[in-house]
N, C-alpha and C. Protein backbone atom coordinates (compact mmCIF):
# COMPACT_ATOMS: atom_id res chain seq x y z
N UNK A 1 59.73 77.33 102.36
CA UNK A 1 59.10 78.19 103.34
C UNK A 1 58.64 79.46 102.61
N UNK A 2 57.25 79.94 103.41
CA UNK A 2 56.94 81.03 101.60
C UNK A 2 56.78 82.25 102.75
N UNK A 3 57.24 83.22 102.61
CA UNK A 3 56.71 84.95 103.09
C UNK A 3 55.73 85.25 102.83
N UNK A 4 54.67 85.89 104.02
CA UNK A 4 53.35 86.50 103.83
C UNK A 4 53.71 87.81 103.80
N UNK A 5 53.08 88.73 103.30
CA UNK A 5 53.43 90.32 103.91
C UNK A 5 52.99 90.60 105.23
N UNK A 6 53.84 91.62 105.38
CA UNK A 6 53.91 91.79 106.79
C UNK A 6 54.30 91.16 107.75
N UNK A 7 55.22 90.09 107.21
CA UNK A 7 56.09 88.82 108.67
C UNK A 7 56.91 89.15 108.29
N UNK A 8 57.76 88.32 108.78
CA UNK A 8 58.94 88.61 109.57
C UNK A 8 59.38 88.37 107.54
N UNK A 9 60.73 89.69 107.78
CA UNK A 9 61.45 89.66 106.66
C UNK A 9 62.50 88.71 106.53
N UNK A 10 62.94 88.36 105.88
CA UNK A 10 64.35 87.49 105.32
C UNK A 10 65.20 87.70 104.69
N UNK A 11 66.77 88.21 105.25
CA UNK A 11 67.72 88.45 104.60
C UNK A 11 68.05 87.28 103.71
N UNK A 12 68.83 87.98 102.13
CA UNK A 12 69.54 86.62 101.49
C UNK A 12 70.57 86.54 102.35
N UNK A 13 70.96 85.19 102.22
CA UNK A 13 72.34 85.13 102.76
C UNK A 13 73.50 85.73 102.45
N UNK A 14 73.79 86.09 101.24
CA UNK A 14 74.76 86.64 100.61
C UNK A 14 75.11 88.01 101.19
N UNK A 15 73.74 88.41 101.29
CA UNK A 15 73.73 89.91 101.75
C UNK A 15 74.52 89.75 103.55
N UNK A 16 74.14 88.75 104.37
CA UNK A 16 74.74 88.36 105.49
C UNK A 16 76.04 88.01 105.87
N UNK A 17 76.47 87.22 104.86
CA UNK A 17 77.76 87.07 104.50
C UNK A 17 78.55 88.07 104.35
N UNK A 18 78.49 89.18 103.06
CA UNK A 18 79.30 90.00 102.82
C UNK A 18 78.81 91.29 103.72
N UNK A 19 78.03 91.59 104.77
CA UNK A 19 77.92 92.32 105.82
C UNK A 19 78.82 92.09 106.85
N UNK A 20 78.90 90.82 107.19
CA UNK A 20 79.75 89.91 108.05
C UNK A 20 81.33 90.34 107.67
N UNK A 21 81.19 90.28 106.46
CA UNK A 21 82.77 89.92 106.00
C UNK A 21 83.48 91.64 106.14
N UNK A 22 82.41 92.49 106.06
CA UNK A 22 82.72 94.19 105.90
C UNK A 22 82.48 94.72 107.16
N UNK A 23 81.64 94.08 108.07
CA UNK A 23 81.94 94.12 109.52
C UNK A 23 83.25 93.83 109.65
N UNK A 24 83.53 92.62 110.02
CA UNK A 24 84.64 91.64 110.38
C UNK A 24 86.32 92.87 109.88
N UNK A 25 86.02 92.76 108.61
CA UNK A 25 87.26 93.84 107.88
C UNK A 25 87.44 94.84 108.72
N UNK A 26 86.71 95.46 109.01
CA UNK A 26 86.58 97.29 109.66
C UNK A 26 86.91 96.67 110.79
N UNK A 27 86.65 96.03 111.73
CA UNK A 27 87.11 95.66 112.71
C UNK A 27 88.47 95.61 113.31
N UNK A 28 88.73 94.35 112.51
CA UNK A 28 90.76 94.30 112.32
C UNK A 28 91.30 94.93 111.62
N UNK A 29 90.99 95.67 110.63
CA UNK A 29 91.94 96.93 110.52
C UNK A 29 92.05 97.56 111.60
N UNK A 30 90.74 98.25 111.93
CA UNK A 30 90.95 98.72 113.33
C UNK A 30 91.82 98.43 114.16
N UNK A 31 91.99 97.27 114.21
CA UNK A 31 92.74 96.72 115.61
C UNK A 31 94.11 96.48 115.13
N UNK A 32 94.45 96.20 113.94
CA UNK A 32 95.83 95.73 113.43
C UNK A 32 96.41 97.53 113.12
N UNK A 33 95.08 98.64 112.70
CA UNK A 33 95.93 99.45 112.88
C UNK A 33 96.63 100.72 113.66
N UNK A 34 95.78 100.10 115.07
CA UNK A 34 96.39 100.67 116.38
C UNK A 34 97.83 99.92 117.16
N UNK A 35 97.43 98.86 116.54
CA UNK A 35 98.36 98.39 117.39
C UNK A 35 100.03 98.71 116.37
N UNK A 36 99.73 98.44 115.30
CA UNK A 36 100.88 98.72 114.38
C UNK A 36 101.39 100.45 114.23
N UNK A 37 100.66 100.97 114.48
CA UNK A 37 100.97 102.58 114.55
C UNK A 37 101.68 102.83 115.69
N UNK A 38 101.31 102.09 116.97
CA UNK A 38 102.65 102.18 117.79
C UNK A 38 103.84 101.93 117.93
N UNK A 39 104.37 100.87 116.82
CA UNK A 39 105.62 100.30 116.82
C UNK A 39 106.67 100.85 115.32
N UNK A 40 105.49 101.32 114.34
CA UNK A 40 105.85 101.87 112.98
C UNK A 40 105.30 103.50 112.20
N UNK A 41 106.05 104.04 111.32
CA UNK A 41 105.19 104.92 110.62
C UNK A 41 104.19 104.27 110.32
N UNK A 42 103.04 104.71 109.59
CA UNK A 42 101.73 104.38 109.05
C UNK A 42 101.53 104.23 107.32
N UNK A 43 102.52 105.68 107.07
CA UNK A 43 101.95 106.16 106.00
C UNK A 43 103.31 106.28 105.20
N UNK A 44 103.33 105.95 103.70
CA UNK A 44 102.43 105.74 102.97
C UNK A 44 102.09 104.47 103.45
N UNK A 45 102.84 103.34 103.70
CA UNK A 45 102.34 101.99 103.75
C UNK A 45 102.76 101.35 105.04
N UNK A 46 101.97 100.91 105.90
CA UNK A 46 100.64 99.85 105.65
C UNK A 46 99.20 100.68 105.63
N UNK A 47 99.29 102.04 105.95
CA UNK A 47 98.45 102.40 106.20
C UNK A 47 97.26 102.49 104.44
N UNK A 48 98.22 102.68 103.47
CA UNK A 48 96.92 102.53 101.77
C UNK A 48 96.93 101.30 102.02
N UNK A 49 97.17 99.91 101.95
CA UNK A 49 97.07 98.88 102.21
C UNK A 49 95.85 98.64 103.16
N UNK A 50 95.52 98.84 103.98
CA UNK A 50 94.55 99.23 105.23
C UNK A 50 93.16 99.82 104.65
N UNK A 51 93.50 100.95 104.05
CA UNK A 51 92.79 101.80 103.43
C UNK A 51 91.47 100.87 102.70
N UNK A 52 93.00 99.96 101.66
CA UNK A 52 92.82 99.69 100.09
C UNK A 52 91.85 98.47 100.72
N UNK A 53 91.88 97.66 101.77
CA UNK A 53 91.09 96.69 102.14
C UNK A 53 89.71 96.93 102.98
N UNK A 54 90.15 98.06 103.71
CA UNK A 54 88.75 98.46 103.74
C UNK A 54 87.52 98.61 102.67
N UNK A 55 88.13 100.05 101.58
CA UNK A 55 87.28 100.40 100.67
C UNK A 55 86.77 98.90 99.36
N UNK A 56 87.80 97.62 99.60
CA UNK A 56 87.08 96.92 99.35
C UNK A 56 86.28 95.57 99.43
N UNK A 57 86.21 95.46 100.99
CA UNK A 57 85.71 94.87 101.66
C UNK A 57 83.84 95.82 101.52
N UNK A 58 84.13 96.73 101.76
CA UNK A 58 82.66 97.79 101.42
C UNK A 58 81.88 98.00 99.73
N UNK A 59 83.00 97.56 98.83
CA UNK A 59 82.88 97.57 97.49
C UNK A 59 82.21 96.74 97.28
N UNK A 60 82.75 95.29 97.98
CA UNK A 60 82.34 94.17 98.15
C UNK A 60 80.60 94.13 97.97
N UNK A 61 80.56 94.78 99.38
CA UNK A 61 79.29 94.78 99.55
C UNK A 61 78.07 94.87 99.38
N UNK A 62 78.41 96.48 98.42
CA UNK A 62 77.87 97.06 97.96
C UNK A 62 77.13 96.23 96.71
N UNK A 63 78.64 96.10 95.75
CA UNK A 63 78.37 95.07 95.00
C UNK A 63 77.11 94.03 95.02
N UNK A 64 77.45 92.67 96.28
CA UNK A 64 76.14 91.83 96.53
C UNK A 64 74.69 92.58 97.07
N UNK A 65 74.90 93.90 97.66
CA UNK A 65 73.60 94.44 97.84
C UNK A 65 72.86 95.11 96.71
N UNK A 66 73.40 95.39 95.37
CA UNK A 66 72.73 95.70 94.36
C UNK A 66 71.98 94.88 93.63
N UNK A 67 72.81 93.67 93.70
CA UNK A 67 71.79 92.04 93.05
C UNK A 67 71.79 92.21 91.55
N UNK A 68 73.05 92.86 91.13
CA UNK A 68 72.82 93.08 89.52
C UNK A 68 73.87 92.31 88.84
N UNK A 69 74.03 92.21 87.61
CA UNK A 69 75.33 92.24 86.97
C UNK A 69 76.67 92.23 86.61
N UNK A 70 76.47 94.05 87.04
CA UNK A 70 77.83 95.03 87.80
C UNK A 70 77.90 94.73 89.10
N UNK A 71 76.86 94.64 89.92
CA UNK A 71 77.47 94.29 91.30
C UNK A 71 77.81 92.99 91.52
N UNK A 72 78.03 92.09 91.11
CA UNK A 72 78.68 90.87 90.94
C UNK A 72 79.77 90.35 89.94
N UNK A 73 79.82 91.13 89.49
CA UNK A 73 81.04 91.56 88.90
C UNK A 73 82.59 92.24 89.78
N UNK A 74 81.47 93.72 90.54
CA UNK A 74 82.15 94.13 91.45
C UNK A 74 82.63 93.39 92.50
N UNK A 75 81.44 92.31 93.18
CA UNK A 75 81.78 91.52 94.30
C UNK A 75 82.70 90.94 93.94
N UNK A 76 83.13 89.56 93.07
CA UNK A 76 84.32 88.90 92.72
C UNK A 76 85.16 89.80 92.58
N UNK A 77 85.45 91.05 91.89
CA UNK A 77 86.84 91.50 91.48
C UNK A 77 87.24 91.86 93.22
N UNK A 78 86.16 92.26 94.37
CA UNK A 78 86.72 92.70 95.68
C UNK A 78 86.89 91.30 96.27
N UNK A 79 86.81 90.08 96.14
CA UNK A 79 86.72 89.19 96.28
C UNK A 79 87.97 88.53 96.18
N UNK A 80 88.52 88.88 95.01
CA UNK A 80 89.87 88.67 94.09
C UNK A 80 90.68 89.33 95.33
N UNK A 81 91.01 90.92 95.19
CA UNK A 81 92.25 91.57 95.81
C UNK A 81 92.10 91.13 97.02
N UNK A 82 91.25 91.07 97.74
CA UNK A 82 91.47 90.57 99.34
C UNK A 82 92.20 89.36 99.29
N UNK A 83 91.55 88.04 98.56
CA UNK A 83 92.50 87.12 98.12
C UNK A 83 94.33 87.50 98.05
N UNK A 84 94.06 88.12 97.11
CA UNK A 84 95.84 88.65 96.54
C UNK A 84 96.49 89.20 97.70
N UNK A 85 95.79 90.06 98.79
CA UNK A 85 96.22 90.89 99.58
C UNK A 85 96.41 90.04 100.89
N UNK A 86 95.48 89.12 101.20
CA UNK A 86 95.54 87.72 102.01
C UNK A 86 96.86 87.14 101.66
N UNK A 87 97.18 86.16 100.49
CA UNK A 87 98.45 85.76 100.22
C UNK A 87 99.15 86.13 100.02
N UNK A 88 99.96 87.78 99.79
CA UNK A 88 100.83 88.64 99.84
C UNK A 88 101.38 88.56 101.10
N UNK A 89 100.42 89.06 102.21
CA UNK A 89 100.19 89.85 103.30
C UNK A 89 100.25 88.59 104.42
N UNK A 90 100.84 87.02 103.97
CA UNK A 90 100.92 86.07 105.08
C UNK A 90 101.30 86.06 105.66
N UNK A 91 102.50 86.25 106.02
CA UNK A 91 103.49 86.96 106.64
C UNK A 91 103.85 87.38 107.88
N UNK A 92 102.67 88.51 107.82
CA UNK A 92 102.48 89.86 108.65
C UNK A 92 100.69 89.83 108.83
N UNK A 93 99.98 90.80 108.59
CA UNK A 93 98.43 90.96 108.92
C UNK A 93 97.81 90.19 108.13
N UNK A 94 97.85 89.38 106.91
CA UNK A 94 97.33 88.81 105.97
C UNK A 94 96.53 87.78 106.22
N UNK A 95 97.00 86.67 107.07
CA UNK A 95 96.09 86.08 107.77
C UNK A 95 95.00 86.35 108.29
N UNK A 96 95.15 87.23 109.08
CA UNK A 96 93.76 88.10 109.45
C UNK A 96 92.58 88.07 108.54
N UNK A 97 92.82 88.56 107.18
CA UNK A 97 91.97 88.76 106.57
C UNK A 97 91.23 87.58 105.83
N UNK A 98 91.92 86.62 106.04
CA UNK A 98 91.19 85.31 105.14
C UNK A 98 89.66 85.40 105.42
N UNK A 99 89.18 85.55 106.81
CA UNK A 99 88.02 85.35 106.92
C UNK A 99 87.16 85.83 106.47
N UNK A 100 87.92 87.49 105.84
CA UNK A 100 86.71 89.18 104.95
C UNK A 100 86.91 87.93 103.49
N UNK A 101 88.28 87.64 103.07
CA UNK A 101 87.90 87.25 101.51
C UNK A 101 87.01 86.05 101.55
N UNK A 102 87.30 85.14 102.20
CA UNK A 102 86.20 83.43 102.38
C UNK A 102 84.98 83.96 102.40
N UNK A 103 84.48 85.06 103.05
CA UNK A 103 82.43 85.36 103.38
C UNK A 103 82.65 85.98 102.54
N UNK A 104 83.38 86.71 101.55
CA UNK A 104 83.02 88.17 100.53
C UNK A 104 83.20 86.89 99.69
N UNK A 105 83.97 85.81 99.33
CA UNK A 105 83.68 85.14 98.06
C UNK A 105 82.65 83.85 98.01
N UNK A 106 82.31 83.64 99.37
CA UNK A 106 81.41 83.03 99.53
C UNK A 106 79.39 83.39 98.91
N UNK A 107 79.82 84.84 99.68
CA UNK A 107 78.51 85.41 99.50
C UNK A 107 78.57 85.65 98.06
N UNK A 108 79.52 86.38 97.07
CA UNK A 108 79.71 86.41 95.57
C UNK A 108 79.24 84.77 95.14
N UNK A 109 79.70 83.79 95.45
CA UNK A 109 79.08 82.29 94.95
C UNK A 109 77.90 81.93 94.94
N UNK A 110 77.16 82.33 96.63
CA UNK A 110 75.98 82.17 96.69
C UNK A 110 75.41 83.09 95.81
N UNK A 111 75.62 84.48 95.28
CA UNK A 111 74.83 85.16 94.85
C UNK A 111 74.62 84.53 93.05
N UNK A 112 75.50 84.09 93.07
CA UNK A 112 75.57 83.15 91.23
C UNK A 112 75.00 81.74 91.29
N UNK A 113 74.39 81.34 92.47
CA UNK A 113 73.53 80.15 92.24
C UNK A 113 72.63 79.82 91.31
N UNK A 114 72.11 80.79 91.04
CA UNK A 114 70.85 80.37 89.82
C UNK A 114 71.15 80.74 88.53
N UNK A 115 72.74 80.90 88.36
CA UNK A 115 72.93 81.04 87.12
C UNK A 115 74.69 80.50 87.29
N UNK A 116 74.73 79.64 87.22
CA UNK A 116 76.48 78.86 87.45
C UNK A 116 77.07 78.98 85.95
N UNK A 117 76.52 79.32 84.82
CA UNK A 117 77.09 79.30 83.65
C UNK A 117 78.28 80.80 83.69
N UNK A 118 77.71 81.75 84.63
CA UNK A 118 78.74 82.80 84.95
C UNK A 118 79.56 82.88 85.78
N UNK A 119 80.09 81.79 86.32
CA UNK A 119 80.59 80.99 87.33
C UNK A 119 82.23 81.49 87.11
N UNK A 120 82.33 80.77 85.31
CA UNK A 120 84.24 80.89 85.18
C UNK A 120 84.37 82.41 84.81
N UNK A 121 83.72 83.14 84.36
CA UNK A 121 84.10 84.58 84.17
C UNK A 121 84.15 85.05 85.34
N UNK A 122 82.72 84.91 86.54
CA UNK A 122 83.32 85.36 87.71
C UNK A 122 84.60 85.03 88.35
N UNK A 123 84.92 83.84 88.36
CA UNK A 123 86.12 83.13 88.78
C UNK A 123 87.79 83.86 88.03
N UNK A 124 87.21 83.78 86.67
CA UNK A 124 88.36 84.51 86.06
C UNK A 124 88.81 85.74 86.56
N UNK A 125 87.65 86.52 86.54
CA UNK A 125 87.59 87.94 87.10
C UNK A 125 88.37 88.34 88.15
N UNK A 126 87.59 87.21 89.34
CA UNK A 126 88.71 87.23 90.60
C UNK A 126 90.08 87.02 90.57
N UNK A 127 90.35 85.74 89.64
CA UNK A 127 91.72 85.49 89.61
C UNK A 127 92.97 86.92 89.22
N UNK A 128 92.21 87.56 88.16
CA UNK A 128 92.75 88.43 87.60
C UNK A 128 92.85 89.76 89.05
N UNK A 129 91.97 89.62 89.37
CA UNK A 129 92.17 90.66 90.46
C UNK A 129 92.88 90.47 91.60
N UNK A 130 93.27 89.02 91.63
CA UNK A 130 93.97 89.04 92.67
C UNK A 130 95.20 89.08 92.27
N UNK A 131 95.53 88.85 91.18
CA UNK A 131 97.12 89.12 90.48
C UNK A 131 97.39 90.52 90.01
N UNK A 132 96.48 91.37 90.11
CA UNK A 132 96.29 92.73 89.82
C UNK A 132 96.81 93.12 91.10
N UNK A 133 96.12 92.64 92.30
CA UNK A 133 96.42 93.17 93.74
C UNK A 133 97.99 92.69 93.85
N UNK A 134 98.26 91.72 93.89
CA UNK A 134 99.33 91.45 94.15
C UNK A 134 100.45 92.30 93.44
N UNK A 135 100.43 92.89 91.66
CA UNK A 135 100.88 93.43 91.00
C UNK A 135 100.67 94.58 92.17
N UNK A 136 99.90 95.36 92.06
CA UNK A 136 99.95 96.62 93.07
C UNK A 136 100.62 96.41 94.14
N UNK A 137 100.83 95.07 95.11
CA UNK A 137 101.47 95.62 96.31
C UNK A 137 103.23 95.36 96.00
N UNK A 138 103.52 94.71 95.25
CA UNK A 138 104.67 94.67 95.03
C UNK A 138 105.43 96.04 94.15
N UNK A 139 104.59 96.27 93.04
CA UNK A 139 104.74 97.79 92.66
C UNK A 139 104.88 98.95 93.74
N UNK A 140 103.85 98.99 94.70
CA UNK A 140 104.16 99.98 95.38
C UNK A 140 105.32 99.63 96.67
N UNK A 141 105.43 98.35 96.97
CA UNK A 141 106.90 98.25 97.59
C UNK A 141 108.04 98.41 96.93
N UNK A 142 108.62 98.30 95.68
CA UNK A 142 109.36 98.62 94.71
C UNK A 142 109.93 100.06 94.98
N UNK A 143 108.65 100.70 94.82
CA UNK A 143 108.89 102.21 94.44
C UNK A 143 108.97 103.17 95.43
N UNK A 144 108.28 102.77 96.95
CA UNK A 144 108.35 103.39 97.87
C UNK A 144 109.91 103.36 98.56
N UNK A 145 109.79 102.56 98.25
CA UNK A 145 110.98 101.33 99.29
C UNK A 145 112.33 101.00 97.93
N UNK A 146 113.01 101.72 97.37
CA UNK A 146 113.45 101.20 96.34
C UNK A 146 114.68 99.82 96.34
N UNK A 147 115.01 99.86 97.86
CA UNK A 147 116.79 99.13 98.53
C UNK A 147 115.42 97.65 98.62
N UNK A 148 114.65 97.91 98.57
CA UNK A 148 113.54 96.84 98.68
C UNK A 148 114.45 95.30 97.37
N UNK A 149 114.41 94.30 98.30
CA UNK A 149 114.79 92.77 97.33
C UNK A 149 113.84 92.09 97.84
N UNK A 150 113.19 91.42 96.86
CA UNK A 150 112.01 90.53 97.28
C UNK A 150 112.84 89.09 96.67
């Protein structure tokens, strides 16, 4: 199907996806963190946790809306911690979020279609970031929380 100028424009998908997925995020935080502020403190944690998935659910984004390099780079590594922060976080709110990491790593895949040879570095990338995330949330339960036994 080919675009004339001046018709109707066409989002990539990717860009739809990880809009979706940074919608979707802001959303249930929202909602997971009203409802959890009534029954608990906030702060320090769940509330950086909250924070930390927002700012990269939007990183995300940003990332696939640049269409570069670095921003696909960026997309997988936000791609990664939501992952990490998803399977950490099963538990409790973590579930929730499968749906921000599935469209944020979805749209990161689609955006590497025409070049799949950068496929395992992206992939690596993520992996690493999601063991990075996970390293962070257990670090900061450790230290906040020290009577903490996992």
């Amino acid at each position: 199907m080919s675009m004339q100028a001046g018709t109707i424009r066409w989002y990539a998908l990717e860009r739809v996806l990880a809009a979706l997925a940074a919608a979707i995020c802001l959303v249930v935080t929202a909602i997971i963190w009203a409802s959890v502020s009534q029954q608990q403190e906030m702060w320090p944690l769940p509330a950086m946790y909250f924070v930390e998935v927002a700012a990269a659910s939007l990183l995300g984004l940003w990332g696939i809306y640049r269409r570069d390099a670095r921003g696909a780079l960026l997309a997988w590594a936000a791609a990664g911690a939501l992952f990490g922060f998803t399977i950490l976080g099963a538990l409790s709110v973590g579930f929730f979020y499968l749906p921000v990491a599935g469209l944020l790593g979805l749209a990161a895949l689609w955006q590497d279609r025409q070049s799949l040879r950068r496929l395992p570095l992206h992939l690596g990338l993520a992996l690493l970031a999601l063991v990075a995330q996970a390293v962070l949330m257990l670090s900061l339960i450790r230290w906040l929380y020290p009577g903490t036994s996992f």
